[in-house]
PDB file of N, CA and C in Angstrom:
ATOM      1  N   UNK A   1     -15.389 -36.675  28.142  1.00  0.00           N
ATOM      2  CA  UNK A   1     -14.952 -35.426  27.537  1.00  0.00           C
ATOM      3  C   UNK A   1     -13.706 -35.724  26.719  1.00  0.00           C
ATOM      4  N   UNK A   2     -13.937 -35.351  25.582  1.00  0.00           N
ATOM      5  CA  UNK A   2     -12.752 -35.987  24.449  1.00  0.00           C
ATOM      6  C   UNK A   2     -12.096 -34.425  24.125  1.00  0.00           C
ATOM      7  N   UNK A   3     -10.884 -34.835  23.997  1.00  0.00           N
ATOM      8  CA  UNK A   3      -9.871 -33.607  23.584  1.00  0.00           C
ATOM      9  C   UNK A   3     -10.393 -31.977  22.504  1.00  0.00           C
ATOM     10  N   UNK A   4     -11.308 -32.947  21.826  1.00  0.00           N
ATOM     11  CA  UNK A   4     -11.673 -31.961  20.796  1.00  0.00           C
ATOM     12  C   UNK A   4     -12.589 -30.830  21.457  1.00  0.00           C
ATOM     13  N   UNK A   5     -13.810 -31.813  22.059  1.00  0.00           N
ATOM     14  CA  UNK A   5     -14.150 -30.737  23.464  1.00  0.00           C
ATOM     15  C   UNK A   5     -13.596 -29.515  23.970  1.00  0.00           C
ATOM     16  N   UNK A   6     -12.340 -29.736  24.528  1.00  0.00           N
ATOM     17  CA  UNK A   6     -11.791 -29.390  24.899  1.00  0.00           C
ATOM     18  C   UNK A   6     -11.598 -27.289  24.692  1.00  0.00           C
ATOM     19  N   UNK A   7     -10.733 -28.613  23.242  1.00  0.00           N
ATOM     20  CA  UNK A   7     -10.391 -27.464  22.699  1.00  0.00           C
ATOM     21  C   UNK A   7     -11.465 -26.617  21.807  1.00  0.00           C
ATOM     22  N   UNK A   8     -12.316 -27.353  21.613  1.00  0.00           N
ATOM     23  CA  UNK A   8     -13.652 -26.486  21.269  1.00  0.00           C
ATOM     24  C   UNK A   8     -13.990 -25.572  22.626  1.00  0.00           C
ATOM     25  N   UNK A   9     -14.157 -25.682  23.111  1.00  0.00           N
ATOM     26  CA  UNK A   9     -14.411 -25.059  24.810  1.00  0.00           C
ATOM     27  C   UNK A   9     -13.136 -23.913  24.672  1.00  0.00           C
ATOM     28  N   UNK A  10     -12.019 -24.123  24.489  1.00  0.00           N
ATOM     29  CA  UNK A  10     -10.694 -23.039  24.692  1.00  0.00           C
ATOM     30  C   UNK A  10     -11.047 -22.028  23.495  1.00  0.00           C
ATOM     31  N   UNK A  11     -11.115 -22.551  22.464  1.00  0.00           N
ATOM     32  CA  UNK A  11     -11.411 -21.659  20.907  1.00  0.00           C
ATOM     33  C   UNK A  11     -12.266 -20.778  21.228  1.00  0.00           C
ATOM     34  N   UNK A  12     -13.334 -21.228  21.716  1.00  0.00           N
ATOM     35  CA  UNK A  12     -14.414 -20.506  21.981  1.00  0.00           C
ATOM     36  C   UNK A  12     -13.952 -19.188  22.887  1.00  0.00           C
ATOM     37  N   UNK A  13     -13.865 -19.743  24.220  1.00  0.00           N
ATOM     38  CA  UNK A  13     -13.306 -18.465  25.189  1.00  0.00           C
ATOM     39  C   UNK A  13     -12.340 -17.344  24.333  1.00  0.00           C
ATOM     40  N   UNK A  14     -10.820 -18.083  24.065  1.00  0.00           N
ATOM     41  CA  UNK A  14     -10.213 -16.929  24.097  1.00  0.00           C
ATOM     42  C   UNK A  14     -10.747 -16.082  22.470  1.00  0.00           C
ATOM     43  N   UNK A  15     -11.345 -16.661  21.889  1.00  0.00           N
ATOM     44  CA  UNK A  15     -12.189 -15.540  20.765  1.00  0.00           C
ATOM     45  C   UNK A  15     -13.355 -14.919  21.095  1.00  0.00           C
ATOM     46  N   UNK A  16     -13.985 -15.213  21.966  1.00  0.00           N
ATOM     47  CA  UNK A  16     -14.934 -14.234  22.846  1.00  0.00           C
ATOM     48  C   UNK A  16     -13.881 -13.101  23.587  1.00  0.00           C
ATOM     49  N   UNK A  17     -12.759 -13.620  24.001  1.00  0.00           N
ATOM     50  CA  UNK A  17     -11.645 -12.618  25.090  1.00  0.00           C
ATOM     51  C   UNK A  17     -11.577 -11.848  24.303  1.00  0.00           C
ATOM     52  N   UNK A  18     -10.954 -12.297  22.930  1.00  0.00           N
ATOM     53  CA  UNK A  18     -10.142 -11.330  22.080  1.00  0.00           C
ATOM     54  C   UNK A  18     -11.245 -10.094  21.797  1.00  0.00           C
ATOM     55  N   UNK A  19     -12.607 -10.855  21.080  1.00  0.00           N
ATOM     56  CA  UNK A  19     -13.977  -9.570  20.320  1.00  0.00           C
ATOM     57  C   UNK A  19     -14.192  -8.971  21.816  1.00  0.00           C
ATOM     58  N   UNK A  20     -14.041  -8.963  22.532  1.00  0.00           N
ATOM     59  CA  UNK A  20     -14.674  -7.853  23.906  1.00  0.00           C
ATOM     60  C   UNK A  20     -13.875  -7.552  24.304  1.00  0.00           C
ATOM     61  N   UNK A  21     -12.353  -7.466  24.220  1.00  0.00           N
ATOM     62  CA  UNK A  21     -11.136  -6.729  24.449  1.00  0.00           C
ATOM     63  C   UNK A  21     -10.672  -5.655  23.304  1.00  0.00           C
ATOM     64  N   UNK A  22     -10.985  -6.313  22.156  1.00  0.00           N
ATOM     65  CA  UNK A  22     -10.486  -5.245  21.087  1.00  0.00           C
ATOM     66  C   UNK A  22     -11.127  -4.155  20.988  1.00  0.00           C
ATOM     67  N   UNK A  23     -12.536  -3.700  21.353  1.00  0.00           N
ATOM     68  CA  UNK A  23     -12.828  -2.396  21.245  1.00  0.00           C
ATOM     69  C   UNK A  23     -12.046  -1.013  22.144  1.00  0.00           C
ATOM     70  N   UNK A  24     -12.065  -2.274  23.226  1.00  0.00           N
ATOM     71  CA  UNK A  24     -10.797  -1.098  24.123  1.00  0.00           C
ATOM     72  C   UNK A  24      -9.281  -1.157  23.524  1.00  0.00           C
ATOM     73  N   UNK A  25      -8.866  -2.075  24.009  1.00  0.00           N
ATOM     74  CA  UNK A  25      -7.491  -1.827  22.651  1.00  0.00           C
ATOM     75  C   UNK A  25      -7.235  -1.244  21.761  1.00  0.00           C
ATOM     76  N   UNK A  26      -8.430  -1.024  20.929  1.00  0.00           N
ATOM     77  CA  UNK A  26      -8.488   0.167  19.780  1.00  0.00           C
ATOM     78  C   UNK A  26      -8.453   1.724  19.945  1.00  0.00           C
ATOM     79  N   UNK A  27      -9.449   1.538  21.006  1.00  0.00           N
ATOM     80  CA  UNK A  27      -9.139   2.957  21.096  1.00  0.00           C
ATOM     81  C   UNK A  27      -7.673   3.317  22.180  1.00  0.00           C
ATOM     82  N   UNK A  28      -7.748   2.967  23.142  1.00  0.00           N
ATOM     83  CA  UNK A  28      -6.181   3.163  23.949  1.00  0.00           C
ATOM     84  C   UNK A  28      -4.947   3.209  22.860  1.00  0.00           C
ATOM     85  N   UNK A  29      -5.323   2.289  21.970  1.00  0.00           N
ATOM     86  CA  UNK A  29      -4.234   2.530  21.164  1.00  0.00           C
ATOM     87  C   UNK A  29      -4.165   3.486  20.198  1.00  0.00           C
ATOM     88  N   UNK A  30      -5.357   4.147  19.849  1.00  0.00           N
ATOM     89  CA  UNK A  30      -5.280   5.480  18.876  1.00  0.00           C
ATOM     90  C   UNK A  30      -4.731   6.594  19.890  1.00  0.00           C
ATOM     91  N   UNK A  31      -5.885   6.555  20.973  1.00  0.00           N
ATOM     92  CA  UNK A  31      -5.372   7.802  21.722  1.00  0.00           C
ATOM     93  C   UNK A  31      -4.314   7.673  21.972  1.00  0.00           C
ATOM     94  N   UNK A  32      -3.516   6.633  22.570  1.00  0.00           N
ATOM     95  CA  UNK A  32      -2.285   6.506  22.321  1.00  0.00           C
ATOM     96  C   UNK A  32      -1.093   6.974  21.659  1.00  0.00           C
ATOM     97  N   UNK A  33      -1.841   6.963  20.705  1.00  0.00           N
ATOM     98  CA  UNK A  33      -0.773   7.081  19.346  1.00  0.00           C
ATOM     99  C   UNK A  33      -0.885   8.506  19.138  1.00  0.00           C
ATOM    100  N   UNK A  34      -2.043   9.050  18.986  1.00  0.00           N
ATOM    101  CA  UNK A  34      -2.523  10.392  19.457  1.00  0.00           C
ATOM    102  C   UNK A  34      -1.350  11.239  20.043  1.00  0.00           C
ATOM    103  N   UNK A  35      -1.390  11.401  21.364  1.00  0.00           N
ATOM    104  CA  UNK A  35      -1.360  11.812  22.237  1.00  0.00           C
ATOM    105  C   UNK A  35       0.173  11.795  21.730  1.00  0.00           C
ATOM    106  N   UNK A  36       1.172  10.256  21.897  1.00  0.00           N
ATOM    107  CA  UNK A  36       2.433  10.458  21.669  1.00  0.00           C
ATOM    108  C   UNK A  36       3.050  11.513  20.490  1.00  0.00           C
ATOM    109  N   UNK A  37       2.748  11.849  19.707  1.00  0.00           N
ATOM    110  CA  UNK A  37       2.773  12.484  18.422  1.00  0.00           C
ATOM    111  C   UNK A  37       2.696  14.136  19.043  1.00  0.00           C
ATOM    112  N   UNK A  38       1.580  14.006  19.667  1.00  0.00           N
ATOM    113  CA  UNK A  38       1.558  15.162  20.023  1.00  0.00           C
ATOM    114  C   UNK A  38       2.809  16.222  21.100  1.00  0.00           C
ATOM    115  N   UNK A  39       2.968  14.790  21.941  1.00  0.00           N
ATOM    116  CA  UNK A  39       3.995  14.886  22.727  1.00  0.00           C
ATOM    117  C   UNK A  39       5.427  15.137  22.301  1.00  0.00           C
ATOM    118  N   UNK A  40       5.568  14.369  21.284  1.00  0.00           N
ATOM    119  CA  UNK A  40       6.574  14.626  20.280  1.00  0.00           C
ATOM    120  C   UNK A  40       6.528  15.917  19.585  1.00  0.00           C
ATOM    121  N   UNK A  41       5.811  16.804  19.519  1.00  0.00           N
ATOM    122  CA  UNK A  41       5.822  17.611  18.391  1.00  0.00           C
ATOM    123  C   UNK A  41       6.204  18.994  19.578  1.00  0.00           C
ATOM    124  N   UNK A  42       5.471  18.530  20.611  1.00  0.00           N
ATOM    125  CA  UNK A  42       5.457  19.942  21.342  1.00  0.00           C
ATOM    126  C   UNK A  42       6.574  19.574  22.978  1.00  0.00           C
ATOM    127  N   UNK A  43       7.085  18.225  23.070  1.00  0.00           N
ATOM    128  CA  UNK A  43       8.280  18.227  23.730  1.00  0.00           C
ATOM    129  C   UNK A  43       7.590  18.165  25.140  1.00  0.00           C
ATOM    130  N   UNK A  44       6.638  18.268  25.423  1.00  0.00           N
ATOM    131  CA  UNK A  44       6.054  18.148  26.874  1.00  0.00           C
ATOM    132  C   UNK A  44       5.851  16.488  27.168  1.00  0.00           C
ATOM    133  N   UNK A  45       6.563  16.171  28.118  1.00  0.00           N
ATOM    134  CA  UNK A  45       6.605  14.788  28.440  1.00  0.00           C
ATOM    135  C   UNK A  45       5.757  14.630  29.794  1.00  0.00           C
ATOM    136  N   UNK A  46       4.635  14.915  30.107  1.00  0.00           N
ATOM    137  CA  UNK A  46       3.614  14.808  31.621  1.00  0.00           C
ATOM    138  C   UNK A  46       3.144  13.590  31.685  1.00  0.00           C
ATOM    139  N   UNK A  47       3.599  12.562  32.599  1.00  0.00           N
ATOM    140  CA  UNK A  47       2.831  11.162  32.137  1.00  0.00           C
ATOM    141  C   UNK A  47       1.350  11.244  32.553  1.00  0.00           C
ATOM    142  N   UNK A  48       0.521  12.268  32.947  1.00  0.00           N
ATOM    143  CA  UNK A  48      -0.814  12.272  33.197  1.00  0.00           C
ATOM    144  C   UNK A  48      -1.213  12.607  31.880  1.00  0.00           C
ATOM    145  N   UNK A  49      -0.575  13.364  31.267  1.00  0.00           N
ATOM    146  CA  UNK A  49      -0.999  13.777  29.539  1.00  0.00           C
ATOM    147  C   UNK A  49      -1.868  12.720  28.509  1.00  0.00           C
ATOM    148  N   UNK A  50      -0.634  11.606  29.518  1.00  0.00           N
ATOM    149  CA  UNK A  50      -0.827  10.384  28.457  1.00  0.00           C
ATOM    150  C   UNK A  50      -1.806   9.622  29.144  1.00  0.00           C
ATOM    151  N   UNK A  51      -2.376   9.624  30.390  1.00  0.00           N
ATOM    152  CA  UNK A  51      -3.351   8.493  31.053  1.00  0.00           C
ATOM    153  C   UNK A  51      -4.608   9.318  31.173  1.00  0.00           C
ATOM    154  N   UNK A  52      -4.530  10.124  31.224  1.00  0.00           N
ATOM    155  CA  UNK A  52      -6.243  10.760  31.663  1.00  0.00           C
ATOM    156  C   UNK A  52      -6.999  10.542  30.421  1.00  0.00           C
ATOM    157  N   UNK A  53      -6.163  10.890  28.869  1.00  0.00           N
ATOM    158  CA  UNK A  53      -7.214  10.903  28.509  1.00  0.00           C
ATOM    159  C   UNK A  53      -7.447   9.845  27.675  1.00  0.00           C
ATOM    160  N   UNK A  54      -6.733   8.290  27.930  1.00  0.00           N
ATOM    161  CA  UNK A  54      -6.669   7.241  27.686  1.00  0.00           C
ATOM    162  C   UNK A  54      -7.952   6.574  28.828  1.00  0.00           C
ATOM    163  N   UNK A  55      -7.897   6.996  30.068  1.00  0.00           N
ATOM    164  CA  UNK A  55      -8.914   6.780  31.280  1.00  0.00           C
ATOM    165  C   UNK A  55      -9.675   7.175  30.279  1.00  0.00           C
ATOM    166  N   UNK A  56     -10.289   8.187  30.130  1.00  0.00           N
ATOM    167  CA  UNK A  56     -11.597   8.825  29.862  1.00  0.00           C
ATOM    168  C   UNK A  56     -12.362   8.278  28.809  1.00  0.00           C
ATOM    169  N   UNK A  57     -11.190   7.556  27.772  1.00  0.00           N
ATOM    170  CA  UNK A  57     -11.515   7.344  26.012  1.00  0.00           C
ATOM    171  C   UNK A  57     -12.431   5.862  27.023  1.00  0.00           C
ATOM    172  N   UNK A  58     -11.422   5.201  27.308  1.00  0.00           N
ATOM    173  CA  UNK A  58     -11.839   3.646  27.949  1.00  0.00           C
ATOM    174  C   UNK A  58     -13.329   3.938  28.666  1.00  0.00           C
ATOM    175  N   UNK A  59     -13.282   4.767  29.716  1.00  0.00           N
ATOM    176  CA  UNK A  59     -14.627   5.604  30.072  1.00  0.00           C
ATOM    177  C   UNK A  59     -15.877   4.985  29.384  1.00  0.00           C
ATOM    178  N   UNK A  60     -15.633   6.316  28.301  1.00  0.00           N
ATOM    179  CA  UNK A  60     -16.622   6.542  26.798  1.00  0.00           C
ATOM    180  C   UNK A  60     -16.564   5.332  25.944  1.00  0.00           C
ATOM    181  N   UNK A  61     -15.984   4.319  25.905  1.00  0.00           N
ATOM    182  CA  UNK A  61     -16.141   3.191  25.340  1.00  0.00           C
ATOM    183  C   UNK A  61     -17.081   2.023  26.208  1.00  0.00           C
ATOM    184  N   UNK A  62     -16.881   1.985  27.328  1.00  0.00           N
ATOM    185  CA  UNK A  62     -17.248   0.790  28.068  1.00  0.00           C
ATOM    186  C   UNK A  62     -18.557   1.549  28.011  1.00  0.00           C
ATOM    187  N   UNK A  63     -19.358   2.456  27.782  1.00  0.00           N
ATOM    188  CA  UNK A  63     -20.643   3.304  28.151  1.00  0.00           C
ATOM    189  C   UNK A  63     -21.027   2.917  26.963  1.00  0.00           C
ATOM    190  N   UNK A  64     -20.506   3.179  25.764  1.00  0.00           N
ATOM    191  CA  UNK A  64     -21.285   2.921  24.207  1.00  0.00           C
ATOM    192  C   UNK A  64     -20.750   1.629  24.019  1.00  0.00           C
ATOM    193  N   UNK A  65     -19.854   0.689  24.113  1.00  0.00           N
ATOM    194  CA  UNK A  65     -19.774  -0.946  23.816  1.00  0.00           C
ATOM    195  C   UNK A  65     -20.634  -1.539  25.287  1.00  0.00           C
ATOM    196  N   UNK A  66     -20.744  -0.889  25.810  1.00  0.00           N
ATOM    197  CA  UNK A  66     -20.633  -1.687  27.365  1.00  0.00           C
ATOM    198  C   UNK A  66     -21.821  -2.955  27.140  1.00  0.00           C
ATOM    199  N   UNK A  67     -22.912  -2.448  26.619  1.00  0.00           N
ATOM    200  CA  UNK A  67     -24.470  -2.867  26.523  1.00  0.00           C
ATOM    201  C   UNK A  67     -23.714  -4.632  25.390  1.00  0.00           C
ATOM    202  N   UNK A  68     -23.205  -4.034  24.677  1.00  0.00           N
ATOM    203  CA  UNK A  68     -22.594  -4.970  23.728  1.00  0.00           C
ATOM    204  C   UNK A  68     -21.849  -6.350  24.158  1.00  0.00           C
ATOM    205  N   UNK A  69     -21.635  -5.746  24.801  1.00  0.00           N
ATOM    206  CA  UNK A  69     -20.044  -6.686  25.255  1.00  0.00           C
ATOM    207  C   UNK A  69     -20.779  -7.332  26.780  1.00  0.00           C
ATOM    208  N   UNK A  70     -21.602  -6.829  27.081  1.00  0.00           N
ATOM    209  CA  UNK A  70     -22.228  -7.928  28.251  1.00  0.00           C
ATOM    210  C   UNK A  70     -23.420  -8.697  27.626  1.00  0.00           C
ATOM    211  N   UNK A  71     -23.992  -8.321  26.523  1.00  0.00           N
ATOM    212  CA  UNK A  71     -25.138  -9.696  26.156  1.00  0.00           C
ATOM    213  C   UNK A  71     -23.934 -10.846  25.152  1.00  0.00           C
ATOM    214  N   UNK A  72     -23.017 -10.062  24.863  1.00  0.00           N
ATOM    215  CA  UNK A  72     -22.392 -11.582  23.818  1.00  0.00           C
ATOM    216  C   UNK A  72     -21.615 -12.406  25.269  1.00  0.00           C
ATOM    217  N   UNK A  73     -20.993 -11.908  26.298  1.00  0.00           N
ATOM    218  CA  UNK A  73     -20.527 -12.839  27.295  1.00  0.00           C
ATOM    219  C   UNK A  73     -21.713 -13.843  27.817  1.00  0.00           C
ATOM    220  N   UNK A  74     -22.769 -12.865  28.153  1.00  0.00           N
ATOM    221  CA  UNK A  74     -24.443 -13.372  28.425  1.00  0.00           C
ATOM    222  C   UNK A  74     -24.293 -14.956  27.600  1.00  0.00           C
ATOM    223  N   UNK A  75     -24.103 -14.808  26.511  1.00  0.00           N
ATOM    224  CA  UNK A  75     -24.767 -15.197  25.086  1.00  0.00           C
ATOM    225  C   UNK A  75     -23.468 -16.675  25.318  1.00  0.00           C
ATOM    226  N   UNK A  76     -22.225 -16.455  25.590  1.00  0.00           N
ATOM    227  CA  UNK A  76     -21.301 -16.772  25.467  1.00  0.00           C
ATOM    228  C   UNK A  76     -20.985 -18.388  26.770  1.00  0.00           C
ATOM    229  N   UNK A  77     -21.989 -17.709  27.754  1.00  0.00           N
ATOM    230  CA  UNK A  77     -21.953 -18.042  29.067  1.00  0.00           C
ATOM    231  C   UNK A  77     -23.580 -18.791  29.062  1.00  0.00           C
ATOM    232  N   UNK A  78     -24.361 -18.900  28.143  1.00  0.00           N
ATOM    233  CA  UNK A  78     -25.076 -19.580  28.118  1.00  0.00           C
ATOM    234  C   UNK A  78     -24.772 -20.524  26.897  1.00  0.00           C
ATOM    235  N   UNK A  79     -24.061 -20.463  26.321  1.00  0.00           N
ATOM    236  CA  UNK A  79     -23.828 -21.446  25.554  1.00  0.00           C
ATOM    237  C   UNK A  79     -22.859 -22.715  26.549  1.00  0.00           C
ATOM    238  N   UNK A  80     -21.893 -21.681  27.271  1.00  0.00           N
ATOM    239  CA  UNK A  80     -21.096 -23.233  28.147  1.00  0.00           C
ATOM    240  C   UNK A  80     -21.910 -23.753  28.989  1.00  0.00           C
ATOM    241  N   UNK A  81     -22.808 -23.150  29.523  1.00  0.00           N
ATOM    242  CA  UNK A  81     -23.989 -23.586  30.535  1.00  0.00           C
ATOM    243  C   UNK A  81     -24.669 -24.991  29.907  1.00  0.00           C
ATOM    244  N   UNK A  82     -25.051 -24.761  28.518  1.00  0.00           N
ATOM    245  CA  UNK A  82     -26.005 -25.682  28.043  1.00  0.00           C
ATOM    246  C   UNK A  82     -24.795 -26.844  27.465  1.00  0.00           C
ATOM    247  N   UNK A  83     -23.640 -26.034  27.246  1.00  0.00           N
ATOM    248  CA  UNK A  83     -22.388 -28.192  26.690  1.00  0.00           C
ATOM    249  C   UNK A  83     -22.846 -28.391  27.994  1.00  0.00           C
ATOM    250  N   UNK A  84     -22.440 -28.150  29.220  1.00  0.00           N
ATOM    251  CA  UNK A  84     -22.498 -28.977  30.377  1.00  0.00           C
ATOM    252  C   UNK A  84     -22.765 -30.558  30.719  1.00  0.00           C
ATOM    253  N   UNK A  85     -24.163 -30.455  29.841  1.00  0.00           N
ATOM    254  CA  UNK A  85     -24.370 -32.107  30.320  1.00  0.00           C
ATOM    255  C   UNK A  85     -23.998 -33.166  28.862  1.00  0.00           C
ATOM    256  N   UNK A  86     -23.386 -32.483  27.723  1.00  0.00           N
ATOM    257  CA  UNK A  86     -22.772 -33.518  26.719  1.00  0.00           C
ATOM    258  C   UNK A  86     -21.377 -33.241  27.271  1.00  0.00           C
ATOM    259  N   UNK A  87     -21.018 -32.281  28.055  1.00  0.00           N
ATOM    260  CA  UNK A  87     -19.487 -32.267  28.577  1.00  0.00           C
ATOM    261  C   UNK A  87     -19.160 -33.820  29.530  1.00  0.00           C
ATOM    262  N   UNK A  88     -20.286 -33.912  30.390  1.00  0.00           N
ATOM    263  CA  UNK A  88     -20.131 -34.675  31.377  1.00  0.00           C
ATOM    264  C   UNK A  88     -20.871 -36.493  31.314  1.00  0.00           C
ATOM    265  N   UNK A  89     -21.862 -36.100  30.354  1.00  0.00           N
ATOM    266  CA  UNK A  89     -22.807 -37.603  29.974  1.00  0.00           C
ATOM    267  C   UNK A  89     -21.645 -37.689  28.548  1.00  0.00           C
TER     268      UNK A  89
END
């Protein structure tokens, strides 16, 4: 196993991490942003204000990405399956 391996093997993962993390990130961070604005405008500071409906968005995302984001890990996880034996021969 030569260095490049390696780091072919690392590249890979954390850019699979990043594409199946960012759909949630996106939205937490609108509602987010959302929500603070709102908070700002009308002075009510409830920290449940700000998590329920950040819970709920994440919810409604993992339900419509969910299908998504488990065949590319699938996809992702059969690809390290098959380096295996040029990892090791």
């Amino acid at each position: 196993m030569n260095p490049q391996q390696v780091i072919g093997i690392g590249t890979n993962a954390l850019e699979t991490m990043l594409v199946l993390a960012a759909p949630l990130l996106i939205v937490v961070l609108v509602i987010g942003f959302a929500i603070s604005v709102l908070q700002a405008a009308t002075q009510i500071n409830e920290q449940t204000l700000s998590f329920v409906p950040k819970l709920i968005a994440v919810a409604i995302t993992i339900v419509i990405a969910g299908p998504w984001m488990i065949s590319r890990m699938v996809t992702y996880i059969q690809q390290l399956f098959a380096q295996i034996p040029f990892v090791i021969g």
